[in-house]
C-alpha atoms as a PDB file:
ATOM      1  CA  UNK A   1       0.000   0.000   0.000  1.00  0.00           C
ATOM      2  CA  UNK A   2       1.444   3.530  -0.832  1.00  0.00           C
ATOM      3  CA  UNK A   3       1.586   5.632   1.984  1.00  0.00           C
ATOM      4  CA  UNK A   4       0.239   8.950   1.641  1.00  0.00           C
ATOM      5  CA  UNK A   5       2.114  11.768   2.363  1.00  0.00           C
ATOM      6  CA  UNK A   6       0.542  14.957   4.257  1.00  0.00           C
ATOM      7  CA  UNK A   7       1.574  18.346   5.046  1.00  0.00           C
ATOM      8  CA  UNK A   8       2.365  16.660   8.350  1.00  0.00           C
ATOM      9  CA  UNK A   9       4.485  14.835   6.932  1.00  0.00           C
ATOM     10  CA  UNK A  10       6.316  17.145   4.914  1.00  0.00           C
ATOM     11  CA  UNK A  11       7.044  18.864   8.389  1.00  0.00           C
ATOM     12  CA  UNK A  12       7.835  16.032  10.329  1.00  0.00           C
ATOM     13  CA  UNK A  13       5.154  16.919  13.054  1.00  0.00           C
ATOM     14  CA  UNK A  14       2.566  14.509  14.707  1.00  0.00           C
ATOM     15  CA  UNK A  15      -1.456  15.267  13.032  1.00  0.00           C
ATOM     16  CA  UNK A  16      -2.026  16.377  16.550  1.00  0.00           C
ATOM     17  CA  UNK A  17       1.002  18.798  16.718  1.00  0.00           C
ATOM     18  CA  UNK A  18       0.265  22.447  18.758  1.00  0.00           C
ATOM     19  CA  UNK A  19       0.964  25.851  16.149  1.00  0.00           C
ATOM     20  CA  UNK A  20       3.439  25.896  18.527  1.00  0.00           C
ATOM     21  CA  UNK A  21       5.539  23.219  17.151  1.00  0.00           C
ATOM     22  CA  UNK A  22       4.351  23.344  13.547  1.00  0.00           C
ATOM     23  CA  UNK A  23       6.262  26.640  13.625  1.00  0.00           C
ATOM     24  CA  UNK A  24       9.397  26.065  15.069  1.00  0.00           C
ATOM     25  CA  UNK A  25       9.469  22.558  12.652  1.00  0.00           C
ATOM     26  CA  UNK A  26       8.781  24.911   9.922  1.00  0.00           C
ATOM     27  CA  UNK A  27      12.182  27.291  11.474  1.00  0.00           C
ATOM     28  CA  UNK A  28      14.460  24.370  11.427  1.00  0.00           C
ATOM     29  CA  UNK A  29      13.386  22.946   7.967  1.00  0.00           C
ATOM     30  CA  UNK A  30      13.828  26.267   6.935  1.00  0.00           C
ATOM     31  CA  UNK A  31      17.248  26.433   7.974  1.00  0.00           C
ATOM     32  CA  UNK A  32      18.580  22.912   7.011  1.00  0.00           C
ATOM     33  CA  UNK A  33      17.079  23.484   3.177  1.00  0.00           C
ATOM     34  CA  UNK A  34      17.793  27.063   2.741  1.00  0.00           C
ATOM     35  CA  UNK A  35      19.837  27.065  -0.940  1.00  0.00           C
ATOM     36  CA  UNK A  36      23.026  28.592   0.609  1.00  0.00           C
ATOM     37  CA  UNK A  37      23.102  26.433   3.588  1.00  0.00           C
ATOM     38  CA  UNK A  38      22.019  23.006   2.147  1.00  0.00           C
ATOM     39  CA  UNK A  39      24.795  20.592   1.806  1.00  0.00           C
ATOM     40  CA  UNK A  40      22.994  19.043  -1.361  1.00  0.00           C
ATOM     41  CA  UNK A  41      22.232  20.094  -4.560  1.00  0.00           C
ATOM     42  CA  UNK A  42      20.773  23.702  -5.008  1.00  0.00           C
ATOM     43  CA  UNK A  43      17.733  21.773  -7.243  1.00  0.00           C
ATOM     44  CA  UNK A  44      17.180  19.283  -3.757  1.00  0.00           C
ATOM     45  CA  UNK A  45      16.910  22.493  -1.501  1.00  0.00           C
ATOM     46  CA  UNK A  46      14.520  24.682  -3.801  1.00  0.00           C
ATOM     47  CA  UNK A  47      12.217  21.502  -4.082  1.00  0.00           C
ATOM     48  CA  UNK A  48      12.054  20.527  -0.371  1.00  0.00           C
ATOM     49  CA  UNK A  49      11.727  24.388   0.305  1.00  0.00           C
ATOM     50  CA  UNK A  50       9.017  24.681  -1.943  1.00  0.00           C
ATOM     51  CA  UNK A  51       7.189  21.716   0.545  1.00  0.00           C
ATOM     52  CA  UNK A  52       7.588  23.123   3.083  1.00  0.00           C
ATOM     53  CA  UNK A  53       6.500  26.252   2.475  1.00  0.00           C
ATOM     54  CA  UNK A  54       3.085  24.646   1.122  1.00  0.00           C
ATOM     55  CA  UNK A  55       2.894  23.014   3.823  1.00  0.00           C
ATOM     56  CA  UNK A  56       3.497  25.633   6.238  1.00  0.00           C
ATOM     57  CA  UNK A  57       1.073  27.423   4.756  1.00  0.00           C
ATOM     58  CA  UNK A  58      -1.591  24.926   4.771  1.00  0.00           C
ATOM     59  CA  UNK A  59      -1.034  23.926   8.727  1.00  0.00           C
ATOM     60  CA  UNK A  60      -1.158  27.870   9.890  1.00  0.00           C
ATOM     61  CA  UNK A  61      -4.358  28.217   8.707  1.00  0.00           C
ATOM     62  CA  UNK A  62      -6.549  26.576  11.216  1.00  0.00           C
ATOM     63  CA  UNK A  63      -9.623  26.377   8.306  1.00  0.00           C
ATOM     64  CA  UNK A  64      -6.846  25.074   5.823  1.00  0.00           C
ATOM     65  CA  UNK A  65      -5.773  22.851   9.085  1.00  0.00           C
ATOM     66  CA  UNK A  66      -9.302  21.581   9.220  1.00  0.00           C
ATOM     67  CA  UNK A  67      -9.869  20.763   5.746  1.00  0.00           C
ATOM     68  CA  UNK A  68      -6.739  19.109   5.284  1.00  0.00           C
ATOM     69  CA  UNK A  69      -7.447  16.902   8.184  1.00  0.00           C
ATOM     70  CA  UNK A  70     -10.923  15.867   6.697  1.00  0.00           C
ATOM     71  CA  UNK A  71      -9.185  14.606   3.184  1.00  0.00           C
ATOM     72  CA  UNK A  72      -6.381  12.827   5.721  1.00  0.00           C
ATOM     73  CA  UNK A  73      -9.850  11.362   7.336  1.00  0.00           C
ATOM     74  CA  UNK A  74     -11.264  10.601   3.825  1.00  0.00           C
ATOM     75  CA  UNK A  75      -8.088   8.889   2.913  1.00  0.00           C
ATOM     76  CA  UNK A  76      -7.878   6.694   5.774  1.00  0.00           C
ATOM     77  CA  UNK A  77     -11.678   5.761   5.609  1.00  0.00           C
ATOM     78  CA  UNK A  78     -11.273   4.649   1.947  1.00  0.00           C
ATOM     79  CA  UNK A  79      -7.818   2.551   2.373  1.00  0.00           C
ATOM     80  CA  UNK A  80      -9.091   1.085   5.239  1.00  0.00           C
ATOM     81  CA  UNK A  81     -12.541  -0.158   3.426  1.00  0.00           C
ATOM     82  CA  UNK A  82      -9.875  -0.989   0.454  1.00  0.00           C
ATOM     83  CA  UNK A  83      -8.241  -2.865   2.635  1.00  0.00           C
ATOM     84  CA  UNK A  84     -11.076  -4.596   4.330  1.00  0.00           C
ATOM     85  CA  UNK A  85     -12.280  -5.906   1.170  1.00  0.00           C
ATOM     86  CA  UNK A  86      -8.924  -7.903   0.801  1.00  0.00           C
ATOM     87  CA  UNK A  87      -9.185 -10.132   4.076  1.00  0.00           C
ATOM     88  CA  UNK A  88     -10.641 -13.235   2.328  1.00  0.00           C
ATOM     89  CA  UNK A  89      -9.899 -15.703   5.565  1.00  0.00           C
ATOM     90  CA  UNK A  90     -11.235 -15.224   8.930  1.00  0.00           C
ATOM     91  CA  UNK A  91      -8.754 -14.858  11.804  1.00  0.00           C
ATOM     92  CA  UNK A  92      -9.029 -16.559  15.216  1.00  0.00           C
ATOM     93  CA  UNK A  93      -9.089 -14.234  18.220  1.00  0.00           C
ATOM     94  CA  UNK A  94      -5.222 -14.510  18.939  1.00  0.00           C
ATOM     95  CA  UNK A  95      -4.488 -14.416  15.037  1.00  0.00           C
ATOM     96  CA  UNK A  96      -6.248 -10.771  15.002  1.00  0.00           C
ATOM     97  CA  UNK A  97      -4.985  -9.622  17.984  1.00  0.00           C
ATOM     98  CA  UNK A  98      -1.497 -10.019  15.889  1.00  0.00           C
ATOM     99  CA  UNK A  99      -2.745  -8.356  12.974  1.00  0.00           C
ATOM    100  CA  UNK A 100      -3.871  -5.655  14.746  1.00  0.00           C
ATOM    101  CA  UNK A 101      -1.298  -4.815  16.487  1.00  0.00           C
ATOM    102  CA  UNK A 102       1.079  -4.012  13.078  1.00  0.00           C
END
């Protein structure tokens, strides 16, 4: 299954991170991609900059915030019936406990 990348993500922050710590993420992100300080290539930094920056500006905005969260939600809901529809055996108790647990 792919995994699907959020602005989260992108700033390497928990879904139920404070504005708090979105913004100082966003700070040091900043700093290790800025184009004169990255050790990479200039191309690497401006891309990874570029992000960050959208996703910064996405997780600021507490109605962008929100929305985001519902297509994160709207994600989930539909890989998880996706994924549902793939279990062809049944499990016993301890067998599902297991599976669960991944």
């Amino acid at each position: 299954m792919d995994k699907f990348v959020n602005h989260y993500d992108e700033l390497e922050v928990t879904r139920n991170a404070s504005d708090l710590v979105i913004k100082a993420a966003y700070k040091v992100l900043c700093q290790t991609f800025h184009p004169d300080k990255f050790k990479g290539s200039k191309e690497e930094a401006e891309r990874k900059m570029k992000l960050v920056n959208a996703a910064y500006a996405i997780l600021s905005n507490p109605d962008k915030r929100e929305e985001h969260d519902r297509e994160i939600d709207e994600h989930n809901a539909k890989t998880e019936h996706q994924s549902e529809k793939h279990q062809y055996h049944e499990f016993d108790e301890q067998t599902e406990q297991q599976y669960q647990r991944r």
